[in-house]
N, C-alpha and C. Protein backbone atom coordinates (compact mmCIF):
# COMPACT_ATOMS: atom_id res chain seq x y z
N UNK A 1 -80.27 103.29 88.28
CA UNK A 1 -79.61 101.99 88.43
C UNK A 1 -79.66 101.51 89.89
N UNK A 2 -79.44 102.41 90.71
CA UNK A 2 -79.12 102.08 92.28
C UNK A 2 -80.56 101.54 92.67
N UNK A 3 -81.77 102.24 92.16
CA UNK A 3 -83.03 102.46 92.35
C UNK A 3 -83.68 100.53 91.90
N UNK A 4 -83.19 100.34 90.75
CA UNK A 4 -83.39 98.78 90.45
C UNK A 4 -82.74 97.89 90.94
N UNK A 5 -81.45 98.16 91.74
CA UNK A 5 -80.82 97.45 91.92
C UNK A 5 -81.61 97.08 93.76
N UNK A 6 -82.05 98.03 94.33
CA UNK A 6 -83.12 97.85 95.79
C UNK A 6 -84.01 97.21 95.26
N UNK A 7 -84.84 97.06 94.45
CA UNK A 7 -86.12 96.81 93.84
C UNK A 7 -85.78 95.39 94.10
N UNK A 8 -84.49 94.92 93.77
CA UNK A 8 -83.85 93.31 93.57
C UNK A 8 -84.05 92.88 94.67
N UNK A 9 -84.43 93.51 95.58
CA UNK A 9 -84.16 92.86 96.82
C UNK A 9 -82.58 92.36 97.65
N UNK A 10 -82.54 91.41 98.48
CA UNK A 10 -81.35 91.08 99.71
C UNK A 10 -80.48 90.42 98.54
N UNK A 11 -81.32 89.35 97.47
CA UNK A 11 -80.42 88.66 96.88
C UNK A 11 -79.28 89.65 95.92
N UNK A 12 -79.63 90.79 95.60
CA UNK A 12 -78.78 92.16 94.53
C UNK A 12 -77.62 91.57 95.72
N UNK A 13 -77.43 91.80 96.71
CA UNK A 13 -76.06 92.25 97.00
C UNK A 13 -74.92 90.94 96.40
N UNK A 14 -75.63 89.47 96.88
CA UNK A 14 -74.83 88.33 96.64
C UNK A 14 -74.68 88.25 95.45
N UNK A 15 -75.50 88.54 94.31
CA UNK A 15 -74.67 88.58 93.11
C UNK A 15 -74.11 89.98 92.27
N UNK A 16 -73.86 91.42 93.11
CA UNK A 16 -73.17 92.21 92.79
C UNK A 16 -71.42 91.52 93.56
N UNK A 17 -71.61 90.36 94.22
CA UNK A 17 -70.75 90.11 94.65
C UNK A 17 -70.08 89.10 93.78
N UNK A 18 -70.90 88.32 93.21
CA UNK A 18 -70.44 87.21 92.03
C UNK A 18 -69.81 88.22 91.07
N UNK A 19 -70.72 88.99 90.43
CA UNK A 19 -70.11 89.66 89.40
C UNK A 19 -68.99 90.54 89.63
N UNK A 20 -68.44 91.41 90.88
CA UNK A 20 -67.14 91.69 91.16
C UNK A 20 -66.14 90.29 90.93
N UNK A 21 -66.41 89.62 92.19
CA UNK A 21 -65.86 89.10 91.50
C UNK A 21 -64.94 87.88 90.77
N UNK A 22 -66.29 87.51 89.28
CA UNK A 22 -66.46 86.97 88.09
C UNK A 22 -65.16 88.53 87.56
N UNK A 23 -65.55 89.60 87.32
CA UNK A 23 -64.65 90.72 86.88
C UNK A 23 -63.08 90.73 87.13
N UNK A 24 -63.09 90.52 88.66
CA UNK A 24 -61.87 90.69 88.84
C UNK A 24 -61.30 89.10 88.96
N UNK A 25 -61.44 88.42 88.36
CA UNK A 25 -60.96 86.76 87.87
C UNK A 25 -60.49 86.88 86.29
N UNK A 26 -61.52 87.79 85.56
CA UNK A 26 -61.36 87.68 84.28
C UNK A 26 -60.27 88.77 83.87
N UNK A 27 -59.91 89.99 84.82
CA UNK A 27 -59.02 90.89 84.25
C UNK A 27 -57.57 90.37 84.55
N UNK A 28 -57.63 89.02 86.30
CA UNK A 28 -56.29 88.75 86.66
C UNK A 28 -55.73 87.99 85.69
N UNK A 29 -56.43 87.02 84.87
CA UNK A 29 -56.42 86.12 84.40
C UNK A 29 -55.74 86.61 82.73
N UNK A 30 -56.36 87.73 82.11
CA UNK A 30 -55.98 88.22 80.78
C UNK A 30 -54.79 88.75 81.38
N UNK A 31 -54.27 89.39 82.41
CA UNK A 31 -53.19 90.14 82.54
C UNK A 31 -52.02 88.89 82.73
N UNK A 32 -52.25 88.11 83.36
CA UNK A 32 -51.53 86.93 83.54
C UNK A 32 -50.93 85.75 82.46
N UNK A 33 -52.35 86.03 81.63
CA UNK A 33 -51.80 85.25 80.66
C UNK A 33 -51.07 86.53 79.60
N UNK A 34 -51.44 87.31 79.83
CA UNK A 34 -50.38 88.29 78.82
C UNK A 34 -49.20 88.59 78.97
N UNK A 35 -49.22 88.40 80.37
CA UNK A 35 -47.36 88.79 81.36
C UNK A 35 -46.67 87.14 80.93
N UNK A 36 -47.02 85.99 80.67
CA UNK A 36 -46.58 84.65 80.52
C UNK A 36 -46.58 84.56 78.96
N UNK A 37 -47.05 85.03 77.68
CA UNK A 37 -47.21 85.02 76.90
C UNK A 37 -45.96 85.30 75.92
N UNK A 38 -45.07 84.39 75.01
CA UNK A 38 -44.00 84.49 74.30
C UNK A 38 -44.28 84.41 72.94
N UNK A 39 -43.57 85.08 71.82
CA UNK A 39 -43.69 84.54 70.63
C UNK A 39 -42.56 83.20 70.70
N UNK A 40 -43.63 82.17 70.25
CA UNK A 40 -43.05 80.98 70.09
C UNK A 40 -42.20 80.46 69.39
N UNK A 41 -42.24 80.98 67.84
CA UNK A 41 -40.95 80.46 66.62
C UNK A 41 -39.59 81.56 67.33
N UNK A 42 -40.22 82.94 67.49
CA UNK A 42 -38.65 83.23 67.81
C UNK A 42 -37.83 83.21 68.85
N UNK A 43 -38.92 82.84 70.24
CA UNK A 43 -37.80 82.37 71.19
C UNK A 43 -37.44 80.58 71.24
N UNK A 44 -38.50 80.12 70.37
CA UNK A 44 -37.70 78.83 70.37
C UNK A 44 -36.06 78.74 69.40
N UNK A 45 -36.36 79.64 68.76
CA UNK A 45 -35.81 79.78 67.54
C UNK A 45 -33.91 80.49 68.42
N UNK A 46 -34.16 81.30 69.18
CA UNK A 46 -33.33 82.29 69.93
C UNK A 46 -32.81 81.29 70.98
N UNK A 47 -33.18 80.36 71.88
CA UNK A 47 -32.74 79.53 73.08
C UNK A 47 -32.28 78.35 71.65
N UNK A 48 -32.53 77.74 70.81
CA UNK A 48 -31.40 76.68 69.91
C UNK A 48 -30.24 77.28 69.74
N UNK A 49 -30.33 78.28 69.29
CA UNK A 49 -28.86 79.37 69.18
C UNK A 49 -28.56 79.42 69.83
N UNK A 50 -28.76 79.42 71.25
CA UNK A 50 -27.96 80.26 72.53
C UNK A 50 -27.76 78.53 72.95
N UNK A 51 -27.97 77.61 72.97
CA UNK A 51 -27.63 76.23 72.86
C UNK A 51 -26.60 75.82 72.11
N UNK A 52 -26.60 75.92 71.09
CA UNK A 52 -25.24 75.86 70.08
C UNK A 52 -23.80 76.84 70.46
N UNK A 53 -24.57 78.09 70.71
CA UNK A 53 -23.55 78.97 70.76
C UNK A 53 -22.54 78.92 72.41
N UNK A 54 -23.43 78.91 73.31
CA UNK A 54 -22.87 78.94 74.49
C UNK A 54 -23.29 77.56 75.65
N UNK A 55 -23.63 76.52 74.83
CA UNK A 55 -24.14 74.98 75.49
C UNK A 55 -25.07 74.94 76.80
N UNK A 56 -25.23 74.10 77.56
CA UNK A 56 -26.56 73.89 78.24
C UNK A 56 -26.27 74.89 79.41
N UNK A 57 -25.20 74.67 79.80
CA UNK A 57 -25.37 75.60 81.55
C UNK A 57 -25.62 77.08 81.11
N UNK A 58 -24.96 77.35 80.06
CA UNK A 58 -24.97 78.77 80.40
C UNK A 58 -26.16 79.58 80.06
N UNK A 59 -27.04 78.77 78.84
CA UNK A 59 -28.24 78.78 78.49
C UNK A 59 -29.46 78.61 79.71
N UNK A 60 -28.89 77.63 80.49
CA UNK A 60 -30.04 77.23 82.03
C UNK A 60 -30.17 78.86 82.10
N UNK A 61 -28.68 79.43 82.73
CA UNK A 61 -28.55 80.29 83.96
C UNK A 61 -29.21 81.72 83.32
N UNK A 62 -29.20 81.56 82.04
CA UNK A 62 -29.79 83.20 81.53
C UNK A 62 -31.43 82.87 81.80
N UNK A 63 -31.44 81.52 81.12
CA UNK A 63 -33.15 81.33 81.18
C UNK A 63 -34.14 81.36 82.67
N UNK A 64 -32.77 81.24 83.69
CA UNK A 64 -33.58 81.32 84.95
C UNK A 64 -33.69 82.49 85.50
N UNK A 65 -33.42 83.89 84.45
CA UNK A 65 -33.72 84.87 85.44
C UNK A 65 -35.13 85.38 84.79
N UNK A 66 -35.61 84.66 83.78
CA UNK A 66 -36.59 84.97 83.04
C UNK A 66 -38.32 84.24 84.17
N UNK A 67 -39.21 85.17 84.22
CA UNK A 67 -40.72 84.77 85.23
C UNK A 67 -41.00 84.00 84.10
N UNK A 68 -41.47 84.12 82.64
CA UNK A 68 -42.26 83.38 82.09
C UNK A 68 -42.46 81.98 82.14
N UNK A 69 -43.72 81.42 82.28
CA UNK A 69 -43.83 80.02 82.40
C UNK A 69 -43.14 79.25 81.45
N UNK A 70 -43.72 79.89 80.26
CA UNK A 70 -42.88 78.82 79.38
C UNK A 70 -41.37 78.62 79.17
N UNK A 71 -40.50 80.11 79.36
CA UNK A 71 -39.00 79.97 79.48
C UNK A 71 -38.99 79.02 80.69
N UNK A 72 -39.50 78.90 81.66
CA UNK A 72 -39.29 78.26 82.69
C UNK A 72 -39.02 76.51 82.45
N UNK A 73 -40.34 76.20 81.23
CA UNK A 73 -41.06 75.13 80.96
C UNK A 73 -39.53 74.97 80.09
N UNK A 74 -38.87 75.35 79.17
CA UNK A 74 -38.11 75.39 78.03
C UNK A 74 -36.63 74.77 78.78
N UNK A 75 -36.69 75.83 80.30
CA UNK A 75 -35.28 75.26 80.63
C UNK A 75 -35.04 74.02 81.66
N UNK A 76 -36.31 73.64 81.83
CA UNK A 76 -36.53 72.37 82.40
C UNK A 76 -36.39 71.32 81.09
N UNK A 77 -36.64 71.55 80.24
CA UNK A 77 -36.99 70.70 79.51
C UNK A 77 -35.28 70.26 78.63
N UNK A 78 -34.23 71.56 79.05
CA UNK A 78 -32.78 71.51 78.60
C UNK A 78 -32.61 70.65 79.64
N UNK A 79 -32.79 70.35 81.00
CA UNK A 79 -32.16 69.69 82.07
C UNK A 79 -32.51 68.01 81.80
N UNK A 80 -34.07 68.00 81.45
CA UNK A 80 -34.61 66.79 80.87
C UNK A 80 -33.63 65.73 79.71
N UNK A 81 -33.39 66.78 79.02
CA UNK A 81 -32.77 66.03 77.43
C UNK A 81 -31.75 65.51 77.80
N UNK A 82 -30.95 65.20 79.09
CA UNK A 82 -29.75 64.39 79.11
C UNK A 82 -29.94 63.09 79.91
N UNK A 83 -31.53 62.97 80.07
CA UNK A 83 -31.54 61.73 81.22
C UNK A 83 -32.51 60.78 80.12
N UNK A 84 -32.60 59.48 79.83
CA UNK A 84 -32.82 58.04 79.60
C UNK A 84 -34.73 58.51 79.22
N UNK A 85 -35.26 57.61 78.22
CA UNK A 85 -36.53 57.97 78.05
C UNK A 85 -37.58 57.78 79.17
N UNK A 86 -37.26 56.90 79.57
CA UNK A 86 -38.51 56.72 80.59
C UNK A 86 -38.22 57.86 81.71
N UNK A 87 -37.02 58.58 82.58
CA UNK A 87 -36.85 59.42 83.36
C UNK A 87 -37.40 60.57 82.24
N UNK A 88 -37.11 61.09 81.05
CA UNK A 88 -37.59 62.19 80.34
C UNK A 88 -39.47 62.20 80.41
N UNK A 89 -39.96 60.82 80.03
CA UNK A 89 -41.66 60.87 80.19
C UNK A 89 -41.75 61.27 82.04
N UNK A 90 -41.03 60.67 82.61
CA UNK A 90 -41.88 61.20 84.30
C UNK A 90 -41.36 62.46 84.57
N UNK A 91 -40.32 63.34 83.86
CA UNK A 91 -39.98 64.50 84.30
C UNK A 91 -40.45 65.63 83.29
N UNK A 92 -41.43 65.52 82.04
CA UNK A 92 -42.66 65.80 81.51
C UNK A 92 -43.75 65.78 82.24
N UNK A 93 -43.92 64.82 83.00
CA UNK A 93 -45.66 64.42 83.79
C UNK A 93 -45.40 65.64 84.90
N UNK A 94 -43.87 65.71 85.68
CA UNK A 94 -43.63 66.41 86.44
C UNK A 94 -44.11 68.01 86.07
N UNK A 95 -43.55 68.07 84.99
CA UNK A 95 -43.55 69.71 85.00
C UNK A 95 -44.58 70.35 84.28
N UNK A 96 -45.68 69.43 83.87
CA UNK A 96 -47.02 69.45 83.75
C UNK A 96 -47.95 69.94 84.55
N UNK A 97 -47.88 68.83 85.60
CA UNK A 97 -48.52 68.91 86.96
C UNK A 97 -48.21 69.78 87.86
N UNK A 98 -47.04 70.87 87.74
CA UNK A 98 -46.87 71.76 88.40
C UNK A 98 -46.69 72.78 87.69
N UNK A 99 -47.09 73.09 86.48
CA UNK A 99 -47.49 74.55 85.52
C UNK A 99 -48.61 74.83 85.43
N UNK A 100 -49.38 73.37 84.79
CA UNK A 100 -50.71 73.62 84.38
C UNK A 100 -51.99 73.91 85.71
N UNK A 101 -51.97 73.74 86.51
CA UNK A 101 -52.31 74.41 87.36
C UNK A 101 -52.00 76.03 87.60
N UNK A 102 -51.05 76.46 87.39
CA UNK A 102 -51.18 77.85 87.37
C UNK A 102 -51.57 78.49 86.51
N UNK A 103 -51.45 78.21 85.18
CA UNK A 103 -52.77 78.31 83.80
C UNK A 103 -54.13 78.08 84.14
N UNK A 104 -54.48 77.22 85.08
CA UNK A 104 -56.39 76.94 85.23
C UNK A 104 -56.23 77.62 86.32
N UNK A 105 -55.74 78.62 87.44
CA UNK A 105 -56.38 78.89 88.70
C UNK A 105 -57.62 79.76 88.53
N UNK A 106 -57.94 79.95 89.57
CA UNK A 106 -59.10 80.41 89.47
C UNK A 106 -60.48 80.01 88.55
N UNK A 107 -60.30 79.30 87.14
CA UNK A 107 -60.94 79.25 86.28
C UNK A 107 -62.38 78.09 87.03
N UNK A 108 -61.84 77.51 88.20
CA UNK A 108 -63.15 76.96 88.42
C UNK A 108 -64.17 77.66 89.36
N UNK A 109 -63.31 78.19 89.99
CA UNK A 109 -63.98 79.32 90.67
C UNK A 109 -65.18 80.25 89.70
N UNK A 110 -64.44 80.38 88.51
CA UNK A 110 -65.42 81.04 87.78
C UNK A 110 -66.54 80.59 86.92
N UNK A 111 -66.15 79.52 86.93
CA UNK A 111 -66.96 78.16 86.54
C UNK A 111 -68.61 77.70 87.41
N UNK A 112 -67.77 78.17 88.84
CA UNK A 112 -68.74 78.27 90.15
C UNK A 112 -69.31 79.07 90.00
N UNK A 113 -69.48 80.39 89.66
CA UNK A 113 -69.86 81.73 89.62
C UNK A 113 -71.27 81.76 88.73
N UNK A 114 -70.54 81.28 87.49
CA UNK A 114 -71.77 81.08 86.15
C UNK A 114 -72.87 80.06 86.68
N UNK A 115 -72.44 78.71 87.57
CA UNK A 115 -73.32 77.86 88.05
C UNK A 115 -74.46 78.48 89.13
N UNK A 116 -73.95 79.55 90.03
CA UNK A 116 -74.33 79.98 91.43
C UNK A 116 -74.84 81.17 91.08
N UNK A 117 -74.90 82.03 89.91
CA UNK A 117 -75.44 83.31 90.22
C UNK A 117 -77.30 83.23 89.17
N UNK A 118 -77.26 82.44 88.05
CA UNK A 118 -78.45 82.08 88.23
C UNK A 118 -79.71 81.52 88.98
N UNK A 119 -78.67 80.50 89.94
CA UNK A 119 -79.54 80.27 91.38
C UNK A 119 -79.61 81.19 92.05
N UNK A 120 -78.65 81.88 92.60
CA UNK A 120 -79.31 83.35 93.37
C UNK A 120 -80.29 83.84 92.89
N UNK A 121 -80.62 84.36 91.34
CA UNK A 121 -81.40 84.66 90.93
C UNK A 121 -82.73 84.09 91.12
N UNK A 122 -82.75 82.60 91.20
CA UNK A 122 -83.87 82.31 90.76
C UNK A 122 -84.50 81.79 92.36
N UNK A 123 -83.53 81.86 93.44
CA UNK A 123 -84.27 82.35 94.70
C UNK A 123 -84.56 84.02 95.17
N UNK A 124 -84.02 84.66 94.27
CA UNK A 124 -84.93 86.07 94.78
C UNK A 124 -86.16 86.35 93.89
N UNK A 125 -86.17 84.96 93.15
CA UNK A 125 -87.64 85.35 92.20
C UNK A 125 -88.70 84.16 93.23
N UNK A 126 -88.34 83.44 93.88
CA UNK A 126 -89.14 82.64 94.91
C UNK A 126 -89.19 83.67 96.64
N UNK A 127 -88.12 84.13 96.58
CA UNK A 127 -88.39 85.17 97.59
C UNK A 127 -89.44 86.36 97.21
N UNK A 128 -89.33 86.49 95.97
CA UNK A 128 -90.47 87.97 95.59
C UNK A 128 -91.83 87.23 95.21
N UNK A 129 -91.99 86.03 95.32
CA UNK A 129 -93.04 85.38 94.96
C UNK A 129 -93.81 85.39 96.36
N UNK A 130 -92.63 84.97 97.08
CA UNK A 130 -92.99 85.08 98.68
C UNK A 130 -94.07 85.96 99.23
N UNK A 131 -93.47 87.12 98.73
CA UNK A 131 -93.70 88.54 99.42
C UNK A 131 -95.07 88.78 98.79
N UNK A 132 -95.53 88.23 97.24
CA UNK A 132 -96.46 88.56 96.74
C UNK A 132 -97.77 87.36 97.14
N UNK A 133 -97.44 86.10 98.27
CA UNK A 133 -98.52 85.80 98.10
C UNK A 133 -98.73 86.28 99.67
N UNK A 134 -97.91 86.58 100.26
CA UNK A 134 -97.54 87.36 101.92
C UNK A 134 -98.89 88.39 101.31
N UNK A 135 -98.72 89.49 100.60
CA UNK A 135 -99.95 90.52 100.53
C UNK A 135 -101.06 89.94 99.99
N UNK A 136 -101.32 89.05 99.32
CA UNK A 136 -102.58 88.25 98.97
C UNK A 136 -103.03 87.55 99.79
N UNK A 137 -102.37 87.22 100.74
CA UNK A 137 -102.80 86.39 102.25
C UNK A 137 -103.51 86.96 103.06
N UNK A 138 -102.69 88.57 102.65
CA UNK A 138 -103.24 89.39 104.04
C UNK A 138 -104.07 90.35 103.43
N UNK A 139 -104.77 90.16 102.78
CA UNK A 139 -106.01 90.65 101.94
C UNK A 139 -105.13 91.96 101.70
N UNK A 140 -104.29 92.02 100.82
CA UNK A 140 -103.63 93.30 100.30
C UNK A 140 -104.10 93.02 98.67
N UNK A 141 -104.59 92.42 98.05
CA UNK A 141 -104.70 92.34 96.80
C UNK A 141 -105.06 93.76 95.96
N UNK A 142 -105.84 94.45 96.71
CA UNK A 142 -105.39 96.26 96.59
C UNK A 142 -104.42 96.94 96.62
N UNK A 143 -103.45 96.24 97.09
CA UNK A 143 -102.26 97.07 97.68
C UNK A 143 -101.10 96.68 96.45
N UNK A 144 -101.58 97.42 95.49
CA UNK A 144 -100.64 97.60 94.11
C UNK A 144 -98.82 97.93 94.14
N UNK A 145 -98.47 98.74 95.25
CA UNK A 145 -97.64 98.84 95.80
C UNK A 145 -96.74 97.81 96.01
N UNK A 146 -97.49 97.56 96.93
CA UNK A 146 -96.48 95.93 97.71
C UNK A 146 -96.80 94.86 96.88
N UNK A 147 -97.53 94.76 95.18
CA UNK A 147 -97.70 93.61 95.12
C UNK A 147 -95.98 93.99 93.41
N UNK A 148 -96.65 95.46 92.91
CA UNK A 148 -95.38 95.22 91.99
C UNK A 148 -94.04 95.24 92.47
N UNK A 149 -93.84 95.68 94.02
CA UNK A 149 -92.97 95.30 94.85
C UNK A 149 -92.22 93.91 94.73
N UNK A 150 -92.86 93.22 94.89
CA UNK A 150 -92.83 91.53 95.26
C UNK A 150 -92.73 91.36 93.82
N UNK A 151 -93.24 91.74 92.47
CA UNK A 151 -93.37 91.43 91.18
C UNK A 151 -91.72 91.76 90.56
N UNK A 152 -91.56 93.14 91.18
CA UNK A 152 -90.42 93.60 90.30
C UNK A 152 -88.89 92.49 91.07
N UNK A 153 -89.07 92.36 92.48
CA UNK A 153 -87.86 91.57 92.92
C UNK A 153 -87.72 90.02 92.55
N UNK A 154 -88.96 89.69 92.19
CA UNK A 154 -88.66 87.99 91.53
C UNK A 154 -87.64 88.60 90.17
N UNK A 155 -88.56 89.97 89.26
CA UNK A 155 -87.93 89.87 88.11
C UNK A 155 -86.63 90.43 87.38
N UNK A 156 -86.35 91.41 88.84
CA UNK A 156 -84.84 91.96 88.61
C UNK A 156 -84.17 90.87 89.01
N UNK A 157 -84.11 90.47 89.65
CA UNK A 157 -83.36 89.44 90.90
C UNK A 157 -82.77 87.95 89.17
N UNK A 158 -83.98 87.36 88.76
CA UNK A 158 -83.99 86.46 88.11
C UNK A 158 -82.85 87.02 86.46
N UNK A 159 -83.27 88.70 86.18
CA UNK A 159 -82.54 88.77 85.11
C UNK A 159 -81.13 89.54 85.47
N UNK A 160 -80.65 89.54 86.78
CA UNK A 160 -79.43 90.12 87.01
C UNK A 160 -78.83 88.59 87.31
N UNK A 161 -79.39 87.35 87.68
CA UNK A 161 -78.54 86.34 87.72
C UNK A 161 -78.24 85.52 86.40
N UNK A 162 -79.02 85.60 85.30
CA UNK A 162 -78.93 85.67 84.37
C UNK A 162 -77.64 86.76 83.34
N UNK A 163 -78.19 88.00 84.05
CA UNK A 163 -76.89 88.85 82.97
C UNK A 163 -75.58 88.77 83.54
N UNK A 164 -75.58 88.35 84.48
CA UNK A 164 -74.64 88.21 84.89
C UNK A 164 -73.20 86.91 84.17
N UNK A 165 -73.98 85.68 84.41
CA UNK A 165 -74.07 84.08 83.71
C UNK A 165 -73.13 83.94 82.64
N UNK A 166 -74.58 84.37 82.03
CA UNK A 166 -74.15 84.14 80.29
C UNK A 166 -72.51 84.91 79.99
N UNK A 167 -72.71 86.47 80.08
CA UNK A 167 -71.51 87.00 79.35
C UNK A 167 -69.79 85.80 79.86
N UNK A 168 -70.62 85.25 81.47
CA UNK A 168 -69.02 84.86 81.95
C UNK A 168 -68.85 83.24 81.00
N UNK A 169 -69.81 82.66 80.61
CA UNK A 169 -69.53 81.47 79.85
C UNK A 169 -69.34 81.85 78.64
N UNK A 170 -69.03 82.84 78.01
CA UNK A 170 -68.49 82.92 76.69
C UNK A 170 -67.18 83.38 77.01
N UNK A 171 -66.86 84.27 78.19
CA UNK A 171 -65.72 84.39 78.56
C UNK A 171 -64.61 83.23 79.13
N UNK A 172 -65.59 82.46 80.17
CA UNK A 172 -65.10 80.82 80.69
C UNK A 172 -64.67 80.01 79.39
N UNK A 173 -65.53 80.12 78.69
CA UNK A 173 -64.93 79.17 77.41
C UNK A 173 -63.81 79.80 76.45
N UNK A 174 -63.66 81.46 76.32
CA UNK A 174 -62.29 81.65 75.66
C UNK A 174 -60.87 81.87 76.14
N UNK A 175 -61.58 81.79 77.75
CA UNK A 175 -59.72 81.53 78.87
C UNK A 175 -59.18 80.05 78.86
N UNK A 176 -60.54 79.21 78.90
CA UNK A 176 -60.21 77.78 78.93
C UNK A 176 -59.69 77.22 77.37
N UNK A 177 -59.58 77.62 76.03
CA UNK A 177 -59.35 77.81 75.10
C UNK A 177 -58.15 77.78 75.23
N UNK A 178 -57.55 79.27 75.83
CA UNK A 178 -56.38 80.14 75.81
C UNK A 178 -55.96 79.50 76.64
N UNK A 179 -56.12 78.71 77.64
CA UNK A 179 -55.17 77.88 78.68
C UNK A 179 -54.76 76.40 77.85
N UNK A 180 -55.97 75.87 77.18
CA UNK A 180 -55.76 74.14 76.58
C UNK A 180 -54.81 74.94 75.24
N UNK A 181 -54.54 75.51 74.64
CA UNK A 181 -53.41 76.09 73.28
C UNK A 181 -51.89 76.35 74.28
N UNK A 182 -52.53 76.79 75.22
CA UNK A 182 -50.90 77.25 75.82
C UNK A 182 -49.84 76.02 76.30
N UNK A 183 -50.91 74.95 77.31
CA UNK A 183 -50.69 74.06 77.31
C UNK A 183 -50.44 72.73 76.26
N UNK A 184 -50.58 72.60 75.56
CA UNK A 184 -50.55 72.37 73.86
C UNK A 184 -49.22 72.54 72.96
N UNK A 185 -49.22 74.27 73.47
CA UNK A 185 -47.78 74.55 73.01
C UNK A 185 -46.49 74.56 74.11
N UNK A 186 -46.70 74.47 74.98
CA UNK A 186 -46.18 74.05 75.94
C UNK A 186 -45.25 72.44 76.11
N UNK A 187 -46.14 71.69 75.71
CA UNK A 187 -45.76 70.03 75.39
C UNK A 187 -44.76 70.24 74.43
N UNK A 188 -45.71 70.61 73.62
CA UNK A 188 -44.50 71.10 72.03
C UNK A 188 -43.24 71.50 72.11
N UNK A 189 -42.87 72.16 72.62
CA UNK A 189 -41.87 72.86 72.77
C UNK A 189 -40.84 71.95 73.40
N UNK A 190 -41.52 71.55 74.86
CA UNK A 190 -41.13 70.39 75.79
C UNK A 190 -39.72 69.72 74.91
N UNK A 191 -40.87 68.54 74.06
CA UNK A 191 -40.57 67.70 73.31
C UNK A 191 -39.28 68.25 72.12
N UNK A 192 -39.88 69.07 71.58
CA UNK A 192 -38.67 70.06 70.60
C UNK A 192 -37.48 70.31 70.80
N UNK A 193 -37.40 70.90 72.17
CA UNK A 193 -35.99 71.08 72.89
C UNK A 193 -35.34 69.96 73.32
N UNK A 194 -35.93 69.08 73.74
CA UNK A 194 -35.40 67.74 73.89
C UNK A 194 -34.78 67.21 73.10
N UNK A 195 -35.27 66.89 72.26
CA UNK A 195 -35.47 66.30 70.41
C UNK A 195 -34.14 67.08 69.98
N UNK A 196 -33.87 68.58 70.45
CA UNK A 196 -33.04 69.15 69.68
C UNK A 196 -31.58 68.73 69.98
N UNK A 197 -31.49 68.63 71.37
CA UNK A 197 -30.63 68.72 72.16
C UNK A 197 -29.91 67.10 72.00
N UNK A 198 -30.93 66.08 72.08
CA UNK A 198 -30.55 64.99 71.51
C UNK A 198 -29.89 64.55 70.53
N UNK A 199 -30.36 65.47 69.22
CA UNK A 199 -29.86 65.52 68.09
C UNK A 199 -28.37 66.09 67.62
N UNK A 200 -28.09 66.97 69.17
CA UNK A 200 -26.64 67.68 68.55
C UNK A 200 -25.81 67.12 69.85
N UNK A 201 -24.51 66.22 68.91
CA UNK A 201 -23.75 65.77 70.09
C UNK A 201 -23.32 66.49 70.95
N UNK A 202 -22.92 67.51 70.51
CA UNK A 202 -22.81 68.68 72.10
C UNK A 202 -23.14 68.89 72.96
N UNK A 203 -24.96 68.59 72.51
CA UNK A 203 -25.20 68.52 73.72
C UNK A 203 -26.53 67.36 74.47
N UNK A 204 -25.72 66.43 74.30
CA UNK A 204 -26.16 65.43 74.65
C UNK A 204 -26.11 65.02 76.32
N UNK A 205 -24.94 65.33 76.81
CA UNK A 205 -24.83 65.19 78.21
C UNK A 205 -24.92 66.81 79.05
């Protein structure tokens, strides 16, 4: 492996560097969304009760010792339900614009990665092209050596920016998935708790 990976030539190192890390984007990213991740019917289901049972403040103050985005998203959205519709739509836009960004980080970065490591590739296959007309110039056309030299670094070079690529756009497309559902259910919920809270005079103010 080490042995093909020289063969690649200067460009191997810049995309053993994409693919670290493309890796370590995709493991922060599953761990992150797994540490933020709630079952939805039963804690929506669990914060209406704890609404009824013990009303809005005391419900805020448990929900704020909770990291998850969405408890976070849930008890903003209790503070929301007592202010006028048009303040409820801009304090939605609000807490949009400052979640959903922490759901996409990195993801363009990795986006960059899939774009940039086939081009690496496909300049160490113009760099090994280089090298191979460098020995045909210099009357090496004998020199079998230096020419599968120059042969093998266009063609490692071209299919490590390649293997690299592909696996991360099937991966890019099922985080970006898992971010547009979260966000999705996220609104949902928004709206739900609002809706709920509206609905029971208790707790209306």
């Amino acid at each position: 492996m080490w042995e093909i990976f020289l063969k690649g030539g200067p460009i191997m190192y810049l995309l053993f560097l994409c693919s670290f890390l493309g890796i370590y984007i995709i493991i922060h990213k599953f761990l992150f969304l797994k540490s933020h991740s709630v079952n939805i019917d039963k804690t929506t289901h669990l914060i209406k009760q704890q609404l009824l049972n013990h009303g809005k403040s005391d419900t805020i103050k448990q929900l704020k010792t909770k990291h998850q985005i969405m408890i976070r998203v849930l008890c903003q959205a209790i503070t929301l339900s007592a202010l006028n519709r048009d303040d409820i739509q801009d304090g939605i836009k609000g807490i949009t614009l400052l979640e959903v960004p922490k759901l996409e980080k990195n993801l363009s970065v990795l986006s960059s990665i899939i774009t940039v490591a086939p081009i690496l590739g496909l300049l160490g296959t113009v760099l090994g092209l280089i090298d191979i007309f460098n020995v045909i110039s210099g009357g090496g056309i004998g020199n079998t050596q230096a020419l599968s030299s120059g042969i093998a670094e266009a063609l490692i070079s071209t299919v490590s920016g390649l293997a690299i690529a592909i696996p991360l756009i099937f991966v890019h497309h099922f985080l970006s998935h898992k971010v547009n559902t979260f966000t999705m259910q996220m609104e949902h919920l928004i709206y739900d708790i609002i809706n709920f809270c509206k609905s029971n005079p208790s707790l209306k103010h």
